[in-house]
Protein backbone atom coordinates (compact mmCIF):
# COMPACT_ATOMS: atom_id res chain seq x y z
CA UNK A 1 87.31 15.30 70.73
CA UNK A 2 86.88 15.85 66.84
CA UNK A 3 84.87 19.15 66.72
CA UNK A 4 81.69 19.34 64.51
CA UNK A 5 82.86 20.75 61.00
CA UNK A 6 80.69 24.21 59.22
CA UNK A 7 80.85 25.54 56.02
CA UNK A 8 79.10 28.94 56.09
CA UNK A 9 77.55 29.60 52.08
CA UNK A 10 75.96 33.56 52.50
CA UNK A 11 76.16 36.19 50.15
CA UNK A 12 76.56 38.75 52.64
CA UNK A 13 80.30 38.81 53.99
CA UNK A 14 79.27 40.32 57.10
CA UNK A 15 76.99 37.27 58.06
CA UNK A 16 79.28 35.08 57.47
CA UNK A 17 81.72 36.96 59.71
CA UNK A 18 79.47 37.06 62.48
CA UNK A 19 78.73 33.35 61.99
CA UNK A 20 82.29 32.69 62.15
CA UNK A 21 82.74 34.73 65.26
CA UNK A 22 79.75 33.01 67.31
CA UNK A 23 80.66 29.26 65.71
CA UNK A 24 84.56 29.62 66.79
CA UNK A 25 84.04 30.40 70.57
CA UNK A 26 82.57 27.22 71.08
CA UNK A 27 85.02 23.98 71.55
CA UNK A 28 83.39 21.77 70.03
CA UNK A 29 82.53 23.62 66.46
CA UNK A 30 84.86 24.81 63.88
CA UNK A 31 84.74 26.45 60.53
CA UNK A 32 86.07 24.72 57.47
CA UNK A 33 85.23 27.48 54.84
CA UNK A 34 83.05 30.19 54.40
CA UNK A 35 82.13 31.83 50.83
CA UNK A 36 79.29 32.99 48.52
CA UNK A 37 76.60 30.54 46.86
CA UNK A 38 77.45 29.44 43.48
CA UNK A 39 79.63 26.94 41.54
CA UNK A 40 82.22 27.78 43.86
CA UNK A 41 80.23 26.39 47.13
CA UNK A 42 80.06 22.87 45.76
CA UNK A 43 84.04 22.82 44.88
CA UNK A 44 84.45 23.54 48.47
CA UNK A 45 81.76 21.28 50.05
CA UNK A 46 83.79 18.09 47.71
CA UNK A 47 86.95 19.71 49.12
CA UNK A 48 86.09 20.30 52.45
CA UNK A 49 83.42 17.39 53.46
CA UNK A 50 81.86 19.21 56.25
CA UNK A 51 79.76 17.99 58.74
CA UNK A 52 77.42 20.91 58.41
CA UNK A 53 76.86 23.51 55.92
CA UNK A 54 75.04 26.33 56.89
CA UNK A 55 73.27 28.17 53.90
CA UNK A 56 70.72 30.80 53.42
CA UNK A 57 67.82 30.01 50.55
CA UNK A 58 68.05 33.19 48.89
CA UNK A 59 71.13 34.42 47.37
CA UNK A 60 71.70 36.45 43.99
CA UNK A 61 73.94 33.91 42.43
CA UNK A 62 71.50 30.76 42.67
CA UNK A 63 68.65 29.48 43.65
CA UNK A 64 69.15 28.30 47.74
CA UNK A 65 66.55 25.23 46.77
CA UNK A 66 68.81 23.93 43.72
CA UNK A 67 71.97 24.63 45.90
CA UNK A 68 70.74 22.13 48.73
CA UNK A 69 70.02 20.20 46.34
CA UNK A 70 73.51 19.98 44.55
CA UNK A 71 75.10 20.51 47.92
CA UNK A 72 73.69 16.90 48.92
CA UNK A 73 74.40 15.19 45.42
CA UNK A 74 78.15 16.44 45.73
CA UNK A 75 78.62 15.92 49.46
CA UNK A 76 75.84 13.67 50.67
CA UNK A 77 77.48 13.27 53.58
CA UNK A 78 77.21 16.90 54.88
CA UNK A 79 73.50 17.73 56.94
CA UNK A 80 72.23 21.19 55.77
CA UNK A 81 71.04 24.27 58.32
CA UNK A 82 69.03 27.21 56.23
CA UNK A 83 69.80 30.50 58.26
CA UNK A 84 67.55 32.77 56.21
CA UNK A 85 65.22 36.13 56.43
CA UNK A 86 62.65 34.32 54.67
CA UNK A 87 59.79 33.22 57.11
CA UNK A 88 57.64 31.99 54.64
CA UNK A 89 56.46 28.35 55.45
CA UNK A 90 56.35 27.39 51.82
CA UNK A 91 59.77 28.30 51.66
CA UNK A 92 60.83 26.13 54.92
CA UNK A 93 58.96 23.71 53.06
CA UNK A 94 60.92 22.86 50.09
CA UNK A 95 64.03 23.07 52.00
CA UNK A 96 63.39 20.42 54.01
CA UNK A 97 61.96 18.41 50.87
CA UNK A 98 65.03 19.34 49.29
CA UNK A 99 66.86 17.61 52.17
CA UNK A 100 67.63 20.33 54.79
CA UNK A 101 67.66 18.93 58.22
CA UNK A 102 67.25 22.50 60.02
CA UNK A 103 65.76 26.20 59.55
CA UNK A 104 66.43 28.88 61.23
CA UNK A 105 65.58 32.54 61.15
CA UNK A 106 68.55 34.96 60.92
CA UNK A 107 66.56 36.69 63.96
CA UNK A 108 67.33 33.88 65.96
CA UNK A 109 68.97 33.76 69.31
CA UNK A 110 72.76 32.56 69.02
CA UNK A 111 72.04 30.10 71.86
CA UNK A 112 69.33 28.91 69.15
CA UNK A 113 71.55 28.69 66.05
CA UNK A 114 74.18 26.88 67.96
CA UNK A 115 71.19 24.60 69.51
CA UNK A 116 70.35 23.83 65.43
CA UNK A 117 74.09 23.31 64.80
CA UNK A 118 74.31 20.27 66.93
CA UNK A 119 70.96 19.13 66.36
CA UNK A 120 71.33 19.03 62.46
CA UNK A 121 74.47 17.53 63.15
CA UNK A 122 73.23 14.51 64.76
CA UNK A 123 70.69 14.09 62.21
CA UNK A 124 67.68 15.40 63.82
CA UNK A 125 65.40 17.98 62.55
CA UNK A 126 65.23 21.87 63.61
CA UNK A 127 62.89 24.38 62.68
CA UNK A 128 63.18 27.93 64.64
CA UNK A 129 60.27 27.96 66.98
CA UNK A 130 58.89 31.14 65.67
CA UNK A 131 58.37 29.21 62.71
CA UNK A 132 57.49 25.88 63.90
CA UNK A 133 53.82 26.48 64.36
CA UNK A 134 52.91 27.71 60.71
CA UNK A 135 55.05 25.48 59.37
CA UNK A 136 53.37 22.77 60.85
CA UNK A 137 50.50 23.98 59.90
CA UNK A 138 51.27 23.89 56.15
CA UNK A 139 52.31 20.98 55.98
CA UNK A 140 49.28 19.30 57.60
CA UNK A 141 47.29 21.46 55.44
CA UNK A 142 49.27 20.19 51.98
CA UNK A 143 49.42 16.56 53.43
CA UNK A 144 45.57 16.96 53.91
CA UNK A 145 45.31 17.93 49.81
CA UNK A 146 47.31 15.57 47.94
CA UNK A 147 46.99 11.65 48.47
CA UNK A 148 48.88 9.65 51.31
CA UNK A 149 51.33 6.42 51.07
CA UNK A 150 49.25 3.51 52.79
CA UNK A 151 51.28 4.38 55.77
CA UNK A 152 49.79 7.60 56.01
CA UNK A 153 52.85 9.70 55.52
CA UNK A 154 53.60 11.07 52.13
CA UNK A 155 56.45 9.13 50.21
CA UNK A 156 57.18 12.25 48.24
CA UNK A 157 59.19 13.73 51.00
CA UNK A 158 61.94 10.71 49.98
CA UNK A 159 64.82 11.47 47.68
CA UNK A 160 65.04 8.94 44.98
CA UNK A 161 69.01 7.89 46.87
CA UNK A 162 66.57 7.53 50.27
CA UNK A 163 63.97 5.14 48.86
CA UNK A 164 66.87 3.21 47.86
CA UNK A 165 68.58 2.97 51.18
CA UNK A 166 65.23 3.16 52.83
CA UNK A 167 64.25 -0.15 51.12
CA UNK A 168 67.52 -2.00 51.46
CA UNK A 169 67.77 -1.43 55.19
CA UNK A 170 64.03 -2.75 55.34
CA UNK A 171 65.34 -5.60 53.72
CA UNK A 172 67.51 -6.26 56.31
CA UNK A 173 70.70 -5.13 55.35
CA UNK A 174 72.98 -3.41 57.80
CA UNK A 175 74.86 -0.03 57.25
CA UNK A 176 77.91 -1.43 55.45
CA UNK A 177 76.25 -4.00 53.22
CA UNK A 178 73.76 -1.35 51.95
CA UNK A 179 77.64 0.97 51.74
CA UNK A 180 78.98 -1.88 49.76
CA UNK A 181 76.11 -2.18 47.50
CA UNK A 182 75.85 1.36 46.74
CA UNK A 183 79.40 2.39 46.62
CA UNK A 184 78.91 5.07 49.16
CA UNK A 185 80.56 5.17 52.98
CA UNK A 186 79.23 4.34 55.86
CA UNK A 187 78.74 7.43 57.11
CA UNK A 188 76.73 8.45 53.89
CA UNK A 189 74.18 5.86 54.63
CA UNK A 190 74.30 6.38 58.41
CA UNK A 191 73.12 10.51 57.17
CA UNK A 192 70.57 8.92 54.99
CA UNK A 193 68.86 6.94 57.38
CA UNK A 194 68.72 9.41 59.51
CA UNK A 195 67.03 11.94 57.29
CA UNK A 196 64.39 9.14 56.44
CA UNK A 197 63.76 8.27 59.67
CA UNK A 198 63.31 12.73 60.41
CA UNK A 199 61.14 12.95 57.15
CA UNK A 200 58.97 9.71 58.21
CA UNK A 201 58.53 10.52 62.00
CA UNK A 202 59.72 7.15 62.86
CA UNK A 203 61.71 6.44 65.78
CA UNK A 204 63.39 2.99 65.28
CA UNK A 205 64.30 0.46 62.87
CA UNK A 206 61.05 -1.56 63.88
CA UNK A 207 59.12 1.06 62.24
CA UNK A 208 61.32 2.10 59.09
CA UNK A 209 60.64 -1.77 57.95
CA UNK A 210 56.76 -1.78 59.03
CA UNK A 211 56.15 1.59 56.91
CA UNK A 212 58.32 0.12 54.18
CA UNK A 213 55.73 -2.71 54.00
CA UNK A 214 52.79 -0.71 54.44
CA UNK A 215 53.74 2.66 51.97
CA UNK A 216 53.79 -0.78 49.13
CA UNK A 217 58.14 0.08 49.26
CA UNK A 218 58.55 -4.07 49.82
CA UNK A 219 56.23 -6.36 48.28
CA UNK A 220 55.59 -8.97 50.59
CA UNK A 221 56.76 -12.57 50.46
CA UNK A 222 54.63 -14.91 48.66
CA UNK A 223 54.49 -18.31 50.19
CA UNK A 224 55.57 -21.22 48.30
């Protein structure tokens, strides 16, 4: 069985120790690299390809947001966990606009962490329960202050890459043709649909084409 594959980005050496520790007695996870934020992070993410890098959003070198951010434009491939101290919902927030997957409080539960691990992994979102209910909160609150797609769920959440794929694959085109076209591998594409289909809500590919069509993504076919 290939084991799940984490790179561990932390400023503090001791966390990442302890994250090495927990992640190594299970058989099917294994750490591929484990280092400081910076410059250096996205040289080993390219080098490295994880499956999952786990990150925190604050660190002295760089901002966490802007890291996620790179991370993903470097290694699009890899699905991002925050493991942070920060339990502001704002800050959970823009790390799952920026395109985290999961976040997690560094008081969590190892059964919890390694619950987020797999998760994240197969594309799904996690947010640490103690912060699930203001998060949700916020976000209802901030989608309930700035207008709505036609579908009803804000098209800002998309990364300019996502539209792209989200579009094509409403258009019909399966995981390989929209590879092709792009220039990116399967895989990449399979990770992007399934962060659109996390950020949307949406459950199948029935209902990434319908919200397509109704957020005004596809223009609908004229009749001769």
């Amino acid at each position: 069985m290939r084991k799940i594959r984490i790179l561990l980005i932390d400023d503090h050496t001791i966390v990442r120790a302890g994250m090495q520790m927990l992640i190594e007695t299970q058989p099917d996870l294994e750490v591929v690299g484990e280092l400081k934020g910076g410059q250096v992070a996205l040289s080993k993410a390219c080098e490295t390809q994880p499956d999952v890098t786990i990150i925190d959003i604050r660190m002295s070198e760089t901002s966490g947001i802007k890291t996620i951010e790179h991370l993903l434009q470097a290694c699009p491939s890899t699905r991002i966990l925050v493991l942070t101290e920060c339990d502001n919902p704002a800050y959970a927030l823009s790390a799952l606009a920026a395109g985290a997957l999961g976040y997690m409080s560094k008081r969590a539960t190892a059964s919890d962490l390694l619950m987020a691990i797999r998760s994240v992994h197969q594309g799904r979102y996690f947010v640490d329960p103690v912060l699930a209910s203001p998060l949700l909160q916020d976000f209802l609150r901030k989608r309930e202050s700035r207008p709505l797609a036609a579908g009803g769920t804000p098209t800002s959440l998309l990364s300019p890459r996502e539209r792209e794929v989200l579009i094509l694959l409403a258009q019909g085109y399966t995981n390989r043709q929209v590879a092709d076209q792009i220039g990116l591998s399967v895989k990449t594409i399979e990770t992007y649909r399934a962060r659109i289909i996390a950020k949307l809500a949406l459950h199948s590919r029935a209902e990434l084409i319908r919200y397509a069509h109704e957020s005004g993504l596809l223009k609908p076919k004229r009749g001769i």
